[in-house]
Protein backbone atom coordinates (compact mmCIF):
# COMPACT_ATOMS: atom_id res chain seq x y z
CA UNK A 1 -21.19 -9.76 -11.63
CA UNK A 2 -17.88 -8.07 -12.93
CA UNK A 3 -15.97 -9.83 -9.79
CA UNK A 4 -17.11 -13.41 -11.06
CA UNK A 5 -15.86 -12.52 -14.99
CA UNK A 6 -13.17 -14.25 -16.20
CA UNK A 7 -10.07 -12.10 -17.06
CA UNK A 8 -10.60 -9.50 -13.87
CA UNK A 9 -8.10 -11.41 -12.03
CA UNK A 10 -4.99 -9.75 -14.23
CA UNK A 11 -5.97 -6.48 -11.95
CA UNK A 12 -3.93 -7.12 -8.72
CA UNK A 13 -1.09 -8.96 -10.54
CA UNK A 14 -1.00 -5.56 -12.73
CA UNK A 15 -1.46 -3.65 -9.28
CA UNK A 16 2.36 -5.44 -7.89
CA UNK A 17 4.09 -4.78 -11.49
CA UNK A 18 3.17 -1.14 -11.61
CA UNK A 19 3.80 -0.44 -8.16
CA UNK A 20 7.19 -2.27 -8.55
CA UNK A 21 8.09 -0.45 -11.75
CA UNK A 22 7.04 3.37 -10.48
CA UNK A 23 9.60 2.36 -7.04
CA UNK A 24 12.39 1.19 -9.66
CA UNK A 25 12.05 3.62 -11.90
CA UNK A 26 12.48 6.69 -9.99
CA UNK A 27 14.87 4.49 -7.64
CA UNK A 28 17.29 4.39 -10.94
CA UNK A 29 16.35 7.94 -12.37
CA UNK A 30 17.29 9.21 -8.82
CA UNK A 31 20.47 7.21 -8.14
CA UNK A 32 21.52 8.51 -11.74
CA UNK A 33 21.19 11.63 -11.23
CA UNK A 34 23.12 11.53 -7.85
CA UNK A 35 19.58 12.88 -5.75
CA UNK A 36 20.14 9.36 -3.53
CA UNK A 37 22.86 7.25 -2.29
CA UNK A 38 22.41 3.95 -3.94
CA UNK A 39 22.24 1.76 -0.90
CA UNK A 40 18.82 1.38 0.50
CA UNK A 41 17.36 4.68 0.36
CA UNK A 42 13.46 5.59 1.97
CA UNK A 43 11.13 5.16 -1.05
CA UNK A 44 10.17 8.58 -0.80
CA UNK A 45 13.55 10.10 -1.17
CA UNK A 46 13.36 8.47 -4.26
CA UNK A 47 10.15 10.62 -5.67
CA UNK A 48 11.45 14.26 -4.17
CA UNK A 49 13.71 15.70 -6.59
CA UNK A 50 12.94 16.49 -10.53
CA UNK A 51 12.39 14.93 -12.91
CA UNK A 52 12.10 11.57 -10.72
CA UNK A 53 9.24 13.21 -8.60
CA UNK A 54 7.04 13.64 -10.97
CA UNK A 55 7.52 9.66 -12.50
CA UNK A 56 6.99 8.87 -8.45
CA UNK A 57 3.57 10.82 -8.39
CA UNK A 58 1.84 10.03 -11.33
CA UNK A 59 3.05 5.84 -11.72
CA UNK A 60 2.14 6.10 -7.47
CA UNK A 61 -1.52 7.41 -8.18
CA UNK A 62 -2.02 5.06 -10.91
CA UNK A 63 -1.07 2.35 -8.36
CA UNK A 64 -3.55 3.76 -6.11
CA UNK A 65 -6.03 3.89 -8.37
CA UNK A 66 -5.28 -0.09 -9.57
CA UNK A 67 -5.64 -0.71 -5.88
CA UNK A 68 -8.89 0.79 -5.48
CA UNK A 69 -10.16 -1.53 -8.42
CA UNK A 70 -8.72 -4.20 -6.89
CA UNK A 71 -10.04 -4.07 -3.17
CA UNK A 72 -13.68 -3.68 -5.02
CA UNK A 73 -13.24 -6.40 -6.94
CA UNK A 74 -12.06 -7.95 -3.64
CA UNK A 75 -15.27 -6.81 -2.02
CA UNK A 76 -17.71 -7.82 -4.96
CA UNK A 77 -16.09 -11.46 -4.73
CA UNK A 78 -16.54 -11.37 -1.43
CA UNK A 79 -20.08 -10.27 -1.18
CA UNK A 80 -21.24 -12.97 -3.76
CA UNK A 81 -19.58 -15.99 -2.05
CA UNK A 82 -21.24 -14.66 1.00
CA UNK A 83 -24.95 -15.04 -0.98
CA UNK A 84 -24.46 -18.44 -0.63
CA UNK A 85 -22.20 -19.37 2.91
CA UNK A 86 -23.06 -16.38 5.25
CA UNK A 87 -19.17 -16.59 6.49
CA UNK A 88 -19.29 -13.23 7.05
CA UNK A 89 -21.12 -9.89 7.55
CA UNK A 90 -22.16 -7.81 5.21
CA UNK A 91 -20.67 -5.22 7.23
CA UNK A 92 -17.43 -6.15 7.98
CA UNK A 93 -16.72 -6.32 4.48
CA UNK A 94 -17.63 -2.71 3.39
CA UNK A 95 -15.74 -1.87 6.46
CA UNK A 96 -12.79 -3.57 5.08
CA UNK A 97 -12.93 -1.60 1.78
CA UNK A 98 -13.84 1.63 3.77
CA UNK A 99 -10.44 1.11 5.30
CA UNK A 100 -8.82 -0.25 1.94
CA UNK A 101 -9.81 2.84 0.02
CA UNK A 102 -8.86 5.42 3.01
CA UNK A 103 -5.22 3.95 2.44
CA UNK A 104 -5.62 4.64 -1.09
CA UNK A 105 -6.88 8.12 -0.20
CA UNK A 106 -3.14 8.29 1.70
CA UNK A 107 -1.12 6.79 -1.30
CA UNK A 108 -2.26 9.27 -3.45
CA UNK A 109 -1.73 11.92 -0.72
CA UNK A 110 1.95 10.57 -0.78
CA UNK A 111 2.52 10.41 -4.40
CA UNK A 112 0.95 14.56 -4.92
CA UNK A 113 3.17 16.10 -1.89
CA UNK A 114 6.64 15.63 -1.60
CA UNK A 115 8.53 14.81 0.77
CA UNK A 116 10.00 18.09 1.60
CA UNK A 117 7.77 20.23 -0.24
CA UNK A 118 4.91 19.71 2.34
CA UNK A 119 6.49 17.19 5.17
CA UNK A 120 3.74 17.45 7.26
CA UNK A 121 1.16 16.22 4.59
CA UNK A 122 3.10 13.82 3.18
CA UNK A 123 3.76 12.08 6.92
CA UNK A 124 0.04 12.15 7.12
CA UNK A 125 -0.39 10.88 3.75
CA UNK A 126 1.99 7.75 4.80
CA UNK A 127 0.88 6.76 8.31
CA UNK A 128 -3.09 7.00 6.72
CA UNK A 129 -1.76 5.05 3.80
CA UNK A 130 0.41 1.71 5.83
CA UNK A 131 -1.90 2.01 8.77
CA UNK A 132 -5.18 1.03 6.50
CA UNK A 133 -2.73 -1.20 5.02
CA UNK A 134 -2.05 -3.12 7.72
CA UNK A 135 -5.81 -3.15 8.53
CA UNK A 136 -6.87 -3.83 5.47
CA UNK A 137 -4.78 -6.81 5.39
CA UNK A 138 -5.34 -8.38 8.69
CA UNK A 139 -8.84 -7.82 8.06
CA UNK A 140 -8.82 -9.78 4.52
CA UNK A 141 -6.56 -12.11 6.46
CA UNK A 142 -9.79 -13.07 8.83
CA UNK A 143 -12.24 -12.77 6.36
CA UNK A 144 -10.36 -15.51 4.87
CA UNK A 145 -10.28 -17.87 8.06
CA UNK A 146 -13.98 -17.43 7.91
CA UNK A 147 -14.49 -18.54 4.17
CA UNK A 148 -12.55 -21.62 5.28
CA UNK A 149 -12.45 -24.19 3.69
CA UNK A 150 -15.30 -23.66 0.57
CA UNK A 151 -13.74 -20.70 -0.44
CA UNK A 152 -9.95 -20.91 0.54
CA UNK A 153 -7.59 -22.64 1.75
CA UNK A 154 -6.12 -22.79 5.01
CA UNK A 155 -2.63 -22.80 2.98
CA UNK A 156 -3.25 -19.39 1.46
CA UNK A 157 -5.03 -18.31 5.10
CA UNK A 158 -1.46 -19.03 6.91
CA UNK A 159 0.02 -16.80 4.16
CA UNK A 160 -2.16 -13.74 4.24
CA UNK A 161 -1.69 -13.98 8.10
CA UNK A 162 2.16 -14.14 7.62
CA UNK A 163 1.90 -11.37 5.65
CA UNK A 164 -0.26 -9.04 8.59
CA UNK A 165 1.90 -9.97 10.78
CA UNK A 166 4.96 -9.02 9.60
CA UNK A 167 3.00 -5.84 8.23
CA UNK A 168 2.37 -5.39 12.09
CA UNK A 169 5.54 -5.84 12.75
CA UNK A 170 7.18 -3.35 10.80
CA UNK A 171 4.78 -0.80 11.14
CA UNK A 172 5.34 0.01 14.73
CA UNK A 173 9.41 0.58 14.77
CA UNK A 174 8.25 2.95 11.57
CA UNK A 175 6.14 5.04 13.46
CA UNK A 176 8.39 4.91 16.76
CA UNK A 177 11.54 5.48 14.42
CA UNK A 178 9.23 8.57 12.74
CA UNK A 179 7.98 9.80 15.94
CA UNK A 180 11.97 10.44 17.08
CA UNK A 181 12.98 12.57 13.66
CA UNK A 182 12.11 15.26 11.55
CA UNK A 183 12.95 15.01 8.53
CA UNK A 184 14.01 18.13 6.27
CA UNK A 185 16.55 17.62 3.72
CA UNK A 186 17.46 14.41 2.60
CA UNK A 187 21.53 14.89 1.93
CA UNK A 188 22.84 14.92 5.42
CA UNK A 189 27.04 16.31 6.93
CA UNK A 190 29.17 14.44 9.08
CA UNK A 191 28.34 15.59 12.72
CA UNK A 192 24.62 15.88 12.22
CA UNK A 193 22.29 13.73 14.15
């Protein structure tokens, strides 16, 4: 099974350095060319302007596309420790990669439609994309309890939970902070709200 070959296991760790190089990259190109303020600007703003936007949308869709290999090869491992344990259903884990894959389904939505070319979309693309994130996570997060302790260990179980959590966390002030603005231009006056 392609999950259970040896080498398949540089995918996710090639997954975090793309994604990490297409948000610095068109972090830098758009700081250089004066598009953003330097300090701690929304990753979007970062992909809205030429010749940064299109860097943003075609390193982001790549991403999404590494994370779609990786959340099957998540599944397929998965599945075949299950042959043997029964830790889990069947079911819950192609739900888990439904809901992995519909947040790939919003990066890519992200990474094709600006941020102020088609707000609207790209809001949609977002919320579908860190909402099946969190999911996703706190669902791999169980799965992994389950698996306890032949296949993991509780160490790495306490992490992925750390890591929903906090993914909980931040997602609701984002969609409260979201739900109060509407964003349509990205360099802002003194005086405005």
């Amino acid at each position: 099974m392609l999950c259970c070959m040896p080498g398949v296991a540089f995918v996710p760790a090639l997954l975090v350095s793309w994604s990490s190089a297409a948000f610095i990259i068109s972090y830098v190109i758009a700081v250089m060319a004066g598009h953003v303020e330097p300090l701690v600007p929304y990753i979007s703003d970062t992909g809205t302007k030429p010749p940064e936007s299109g860097i943003f949308g075609f390193m982001i869709n790549i991403s999404a596309l590494l994370a779609v290999i990786t959340m099957y090869l998540r599944y397929l491992l998965i599945e075949k420790q299950n042959e043997s344990s029964h830790f889990v259903r069947s079911s819950c884990n192609m739900f888990s990669l439904c809901i992995g894959l519909m947040g790939c389904i919003g990066m890519g939505i992200v990474a094709t439609f600006q941020e102020l070319s088609v707000p609207s979309v790209h809001d949609i693309g977002a919320l579908v994309a860190f909402g099946s994130g969190v999911v996703y996570i706190t669902l791999q997060s169980i799965i992994s309890y389950k698996s306890c302790p032949q296949w993991n260990t509780y160490f790495v179980c306490h992490i992925r939970m750390a890591i929903s959590i906090i993914s909980c966390i931040a997602f609701i002030p984002m969609i409260v902070f979201a739900s109060q603005i509407s964003m349509t231009k990205i360099d802002w006056t003194p005086g405005e709200k």
